[in-house]
Protein backbone atom coordinates (compact mmCIF):
# COMPACT_ATOMS: atom_id res chain seq x y z
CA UNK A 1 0.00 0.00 0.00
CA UNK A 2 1.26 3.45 -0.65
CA UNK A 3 2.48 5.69 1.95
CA UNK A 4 0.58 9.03 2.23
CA UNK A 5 4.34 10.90 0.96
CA UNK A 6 4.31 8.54 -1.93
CA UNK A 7 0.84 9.11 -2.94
CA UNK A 8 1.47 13.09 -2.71
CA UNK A 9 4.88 12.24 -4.58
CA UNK A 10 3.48 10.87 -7.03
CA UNK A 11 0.38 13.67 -7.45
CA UNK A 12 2.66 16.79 -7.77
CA UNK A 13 5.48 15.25 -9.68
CA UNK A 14 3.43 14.79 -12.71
CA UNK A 15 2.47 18.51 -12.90
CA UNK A 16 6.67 19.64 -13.27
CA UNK A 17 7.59 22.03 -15.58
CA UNK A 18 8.20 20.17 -18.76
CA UNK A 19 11.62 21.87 -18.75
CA UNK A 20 12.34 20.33 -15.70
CA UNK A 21 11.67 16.88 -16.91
CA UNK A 22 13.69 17.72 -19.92
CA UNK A 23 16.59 19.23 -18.07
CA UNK A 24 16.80 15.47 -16.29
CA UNK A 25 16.39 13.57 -19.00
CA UNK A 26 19.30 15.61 -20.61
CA UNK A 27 21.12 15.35 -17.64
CA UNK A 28 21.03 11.59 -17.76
CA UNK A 29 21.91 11.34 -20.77
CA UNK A 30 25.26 13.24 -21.13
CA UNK A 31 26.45 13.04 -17.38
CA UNK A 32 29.92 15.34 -18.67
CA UNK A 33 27.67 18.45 -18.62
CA UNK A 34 29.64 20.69 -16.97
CA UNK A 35 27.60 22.42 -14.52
CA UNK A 36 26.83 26.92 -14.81
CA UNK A 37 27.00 28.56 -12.23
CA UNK A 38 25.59 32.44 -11.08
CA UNK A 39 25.89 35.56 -9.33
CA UNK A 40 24.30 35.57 -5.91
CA UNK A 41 23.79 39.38 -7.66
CA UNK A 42 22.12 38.16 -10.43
CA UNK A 43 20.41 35.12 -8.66
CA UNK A 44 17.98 37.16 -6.31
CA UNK A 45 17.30 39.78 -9.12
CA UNK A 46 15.66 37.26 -10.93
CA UNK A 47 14.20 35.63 -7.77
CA UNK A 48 12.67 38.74 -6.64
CA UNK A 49 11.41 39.60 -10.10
CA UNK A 50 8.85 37.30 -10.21
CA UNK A 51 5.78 38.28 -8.39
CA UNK A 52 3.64 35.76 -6.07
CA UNK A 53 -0.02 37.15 -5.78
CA UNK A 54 -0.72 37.62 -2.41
CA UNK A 55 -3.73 36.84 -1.77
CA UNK A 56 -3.18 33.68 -3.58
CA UNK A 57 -0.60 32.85 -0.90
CA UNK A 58 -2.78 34.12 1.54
CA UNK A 59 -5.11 31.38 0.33
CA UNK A 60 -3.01 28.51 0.43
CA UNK A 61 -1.73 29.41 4.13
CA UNK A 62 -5.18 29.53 5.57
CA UNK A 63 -6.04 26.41 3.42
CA UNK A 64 -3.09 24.36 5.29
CA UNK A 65 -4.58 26.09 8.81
CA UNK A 66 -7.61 24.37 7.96
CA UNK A 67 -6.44 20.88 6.54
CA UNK A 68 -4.54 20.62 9.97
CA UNK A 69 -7.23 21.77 12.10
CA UNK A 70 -5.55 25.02 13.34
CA UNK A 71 -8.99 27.07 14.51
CA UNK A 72 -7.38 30.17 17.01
CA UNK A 73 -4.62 30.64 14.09
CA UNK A 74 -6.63 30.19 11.15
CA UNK A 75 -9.19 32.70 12.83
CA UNK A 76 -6.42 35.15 13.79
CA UNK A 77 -5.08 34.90 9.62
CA UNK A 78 -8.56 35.57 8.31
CA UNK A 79 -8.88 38.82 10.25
CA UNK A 80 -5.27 40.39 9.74
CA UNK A 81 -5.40 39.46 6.26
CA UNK A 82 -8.60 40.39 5.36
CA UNK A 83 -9.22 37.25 2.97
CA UNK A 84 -12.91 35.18 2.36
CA UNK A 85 -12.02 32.37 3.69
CA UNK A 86 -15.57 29.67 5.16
CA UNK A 87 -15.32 26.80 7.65
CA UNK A 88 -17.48 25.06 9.97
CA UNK A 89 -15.30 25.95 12.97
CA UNK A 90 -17.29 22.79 15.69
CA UNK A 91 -15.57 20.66 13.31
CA UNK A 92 -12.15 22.32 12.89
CA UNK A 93 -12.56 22.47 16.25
CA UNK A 94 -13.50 18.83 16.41
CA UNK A 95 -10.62 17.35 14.04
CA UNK A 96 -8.13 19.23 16.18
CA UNK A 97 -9.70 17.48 19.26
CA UNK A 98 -9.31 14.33 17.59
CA UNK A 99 -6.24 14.76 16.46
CA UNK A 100 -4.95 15.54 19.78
CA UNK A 101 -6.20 12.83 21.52
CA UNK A 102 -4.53 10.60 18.66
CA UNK A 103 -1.48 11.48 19.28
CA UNK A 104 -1.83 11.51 23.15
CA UNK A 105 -2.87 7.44 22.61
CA UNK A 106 -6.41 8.36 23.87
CA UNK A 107 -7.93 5.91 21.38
CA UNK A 108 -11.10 5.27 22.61
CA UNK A 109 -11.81 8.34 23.09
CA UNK A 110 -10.84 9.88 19.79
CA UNK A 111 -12.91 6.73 18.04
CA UNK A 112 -16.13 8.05 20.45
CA UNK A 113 -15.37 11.98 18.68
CA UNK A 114 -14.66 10.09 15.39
CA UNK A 115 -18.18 8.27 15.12
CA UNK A 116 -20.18 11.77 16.88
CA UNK A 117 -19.12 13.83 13.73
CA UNK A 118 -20.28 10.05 11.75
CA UNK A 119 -20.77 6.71 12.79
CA UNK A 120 -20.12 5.92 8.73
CA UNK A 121 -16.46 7.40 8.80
CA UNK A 122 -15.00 4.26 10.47
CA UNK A 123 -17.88 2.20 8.85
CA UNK A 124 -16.73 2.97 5.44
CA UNK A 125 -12.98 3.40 6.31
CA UNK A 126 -11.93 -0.40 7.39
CA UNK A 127 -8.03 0.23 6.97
CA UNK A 128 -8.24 2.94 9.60
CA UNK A 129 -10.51 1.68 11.95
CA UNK A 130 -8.61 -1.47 12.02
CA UNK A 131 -5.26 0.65 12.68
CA UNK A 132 -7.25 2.74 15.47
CA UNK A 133 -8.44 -0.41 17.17
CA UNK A 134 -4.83 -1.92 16.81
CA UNK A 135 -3.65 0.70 19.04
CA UNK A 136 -5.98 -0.14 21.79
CA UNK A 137 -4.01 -3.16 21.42
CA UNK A 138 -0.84 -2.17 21.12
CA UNK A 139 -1.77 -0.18 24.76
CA UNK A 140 -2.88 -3.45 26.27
CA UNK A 141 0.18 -5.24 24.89
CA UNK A 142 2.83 -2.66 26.12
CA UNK A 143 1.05 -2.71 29.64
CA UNK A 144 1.65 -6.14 29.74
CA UNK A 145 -2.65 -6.91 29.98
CA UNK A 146 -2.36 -9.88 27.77
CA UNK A 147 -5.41 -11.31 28.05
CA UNK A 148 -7.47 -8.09 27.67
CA UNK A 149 -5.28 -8.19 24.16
CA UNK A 150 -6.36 -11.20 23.13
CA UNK A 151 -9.71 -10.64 23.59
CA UNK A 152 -9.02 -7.45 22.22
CA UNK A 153 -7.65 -8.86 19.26
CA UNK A 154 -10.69 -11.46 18.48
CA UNK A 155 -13.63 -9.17 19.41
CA UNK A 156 -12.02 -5.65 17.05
CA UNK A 157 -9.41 -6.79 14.78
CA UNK A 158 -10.06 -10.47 13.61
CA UNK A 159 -13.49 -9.56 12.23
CA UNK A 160 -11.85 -6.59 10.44
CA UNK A 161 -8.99 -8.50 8.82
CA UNK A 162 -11.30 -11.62 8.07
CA UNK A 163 -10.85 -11.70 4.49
CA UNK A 164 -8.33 -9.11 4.25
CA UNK A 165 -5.08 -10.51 3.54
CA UNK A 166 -3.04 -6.68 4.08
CA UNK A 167 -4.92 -6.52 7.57
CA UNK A 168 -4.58 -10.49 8.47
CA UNK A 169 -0.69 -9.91 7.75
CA UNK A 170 -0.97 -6.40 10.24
CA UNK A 171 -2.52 -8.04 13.02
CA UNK A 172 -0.22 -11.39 12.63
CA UNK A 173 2.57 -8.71 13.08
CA UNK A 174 1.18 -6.97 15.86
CA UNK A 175 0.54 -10.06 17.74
CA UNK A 176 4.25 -11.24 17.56
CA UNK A 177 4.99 -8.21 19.80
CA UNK A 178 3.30 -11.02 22.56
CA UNK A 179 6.54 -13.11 22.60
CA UNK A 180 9.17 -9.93 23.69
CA UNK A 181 9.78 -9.02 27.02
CA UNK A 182 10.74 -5.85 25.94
CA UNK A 183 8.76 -4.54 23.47
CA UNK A 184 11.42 -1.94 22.79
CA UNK A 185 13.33 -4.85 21.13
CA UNK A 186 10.74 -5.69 18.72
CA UNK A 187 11.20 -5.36 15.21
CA UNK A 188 7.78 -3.73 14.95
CA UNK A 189 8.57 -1.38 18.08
CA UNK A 190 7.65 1.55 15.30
CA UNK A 191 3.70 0.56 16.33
CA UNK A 192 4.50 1.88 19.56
CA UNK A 193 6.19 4.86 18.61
CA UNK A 194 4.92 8.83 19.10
CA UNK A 195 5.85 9.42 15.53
CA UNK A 196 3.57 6.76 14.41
CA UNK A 197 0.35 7.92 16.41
CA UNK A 198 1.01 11.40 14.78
CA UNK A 199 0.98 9.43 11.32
CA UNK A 200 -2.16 7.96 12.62
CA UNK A 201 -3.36 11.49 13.91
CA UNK A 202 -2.78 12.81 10.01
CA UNK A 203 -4.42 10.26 7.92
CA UNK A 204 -7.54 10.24 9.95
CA UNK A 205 -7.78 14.08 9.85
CA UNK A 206 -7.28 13.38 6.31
CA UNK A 207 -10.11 10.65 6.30
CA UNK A 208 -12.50 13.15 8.08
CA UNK A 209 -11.80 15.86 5.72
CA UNK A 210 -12.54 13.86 2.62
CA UNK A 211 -15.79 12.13 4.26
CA UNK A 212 -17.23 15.74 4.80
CA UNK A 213 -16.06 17.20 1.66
CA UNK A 214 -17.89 14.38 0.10
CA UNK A 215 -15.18 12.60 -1.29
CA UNK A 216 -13.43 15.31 -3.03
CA UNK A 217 -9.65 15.55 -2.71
CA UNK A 218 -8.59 17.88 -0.13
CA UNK A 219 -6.05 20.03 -1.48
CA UNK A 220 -2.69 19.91 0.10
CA UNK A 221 -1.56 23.12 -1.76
CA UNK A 222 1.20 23.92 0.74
CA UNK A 223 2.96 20.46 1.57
CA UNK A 224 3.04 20.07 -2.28
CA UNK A 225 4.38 23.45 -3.12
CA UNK A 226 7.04 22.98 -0.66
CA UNK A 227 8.01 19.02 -1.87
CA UNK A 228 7.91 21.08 -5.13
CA UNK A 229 10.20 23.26 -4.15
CA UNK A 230 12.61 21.10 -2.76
CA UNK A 231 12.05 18.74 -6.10
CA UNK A 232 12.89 21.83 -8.34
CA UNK A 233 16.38 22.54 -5.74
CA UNK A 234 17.64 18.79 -5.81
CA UNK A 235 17.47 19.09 -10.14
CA UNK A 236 18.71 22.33 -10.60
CA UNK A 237 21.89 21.27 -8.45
CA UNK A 238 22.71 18.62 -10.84
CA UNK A 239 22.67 21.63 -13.61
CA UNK A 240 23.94 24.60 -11.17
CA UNK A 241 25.57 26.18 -8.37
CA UNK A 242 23.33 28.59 -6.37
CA UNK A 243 23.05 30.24 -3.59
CA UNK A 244 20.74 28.63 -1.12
């Protein structure tokens, strides 16, 4: 399955600049190209002489406010910069809740907020209410309540997987954390980790987002202009020296 940075990956790299995609190929191709290089003088002339519209910009930063569930800042932006900008702010106010609790490993909770917005959200979304439940689990487990997570594991996650062979092979995985002592020295200690619950915390804002959009794609205008960015950098090294 493809990781959320793959998917965006792959969803702003087919919109470069066909001179970009050129400029590789070439690159490639003839690797004794000797590389230009340019005056930091004449570098930020002809970085500062193209002009970003503002209130496009202004746009896109209280679009990623919004995505990530931001209300007090989002609400401050709007009024210094003067821009239209809608919301529903109980449930920005409700997917930063949920996100918080998330990535505090308040499970339950969060699936209790989850199913108030929609009881359908985790109804329609097995992947992610199988990876929720799994971290009720994964609690139980690293408490060392065994047999809660066994029961845990039959009652949630083996009716979820049933049939699933991508979420039979997850909970196999996550079970085999049963035979350490430490659970540190797991193989699949990255279950366990803070950086995983905020993974967690992301997709299901995501997952929200998209359910009350109505299934269109929420647009991630700033991550992708950024990976862009960095994209555009990382090719235009192999071709010239710059300042950064």
């Amino acid at each position: 399955m493809e990781s959320e940075e793959e998917e965006e990956y792959s969803s702003f790299s087919n919109i470069l600049p066909g001179s970009l995609n050129e400029l590789e190929n070439r690159l490639n191709l003839n690797n004794e190209i000797k590389k230009k290089s340019i005056t930091n003088e004449k570098w930020f002339k002809e970085l500062y002489s193209h002009k970003i519209d503002k209130n496009l910009m202004n746009h896109i930063v209280a679009n990623y406010l919004f995505i990530q569930g931001y209300c007090i800042p989002l609400k401050k932006f709007i009024s210094e910069t003067k821009i239209k900008f809608d919301f529903d702010e109980i449930l920005l106010k409700k997917r930063f809740l949920i996100r918080q609790l998330i990535t505090t490993n308040h499970i339950q909770k969060a699936i209790e907020e989850i199913n108030s917005i929609d009881t359908k959200i985790l109804q329609e979304n097995k992947i992610i209410n199988f990876v929720l439940q799994r971290q009720i689990l994964l609690k139980y487990i690293k408490e060392n309540k065994l047999e809660e997570g066994i029961i845990m594991a039959k009652e949630a996650l083996l009716p979820l997987a049933e049939g699933d062979e991508f979420l039979y092979k997850e909970l196999e995985k996550t079970m085999c954390l049963l035979v350490y002592e430490n659970i540190e020295e797991a193989p699949e200690k990255e279950l366990i980790s803070d950086k995983f619950l905020e993974k967690i915390a992301s997709k299901v804002n995501l997952v929200i987002l998209n359910y009350i959009s109505g299934g269109k794609m929420v647009n991630l205008n700033l991550e992708l202009l950024i990976k862009l960015m960095y994209y555009v950098q990382d090719q235009l090294k192999n071709e010239m020296d710059f300042p950064l």
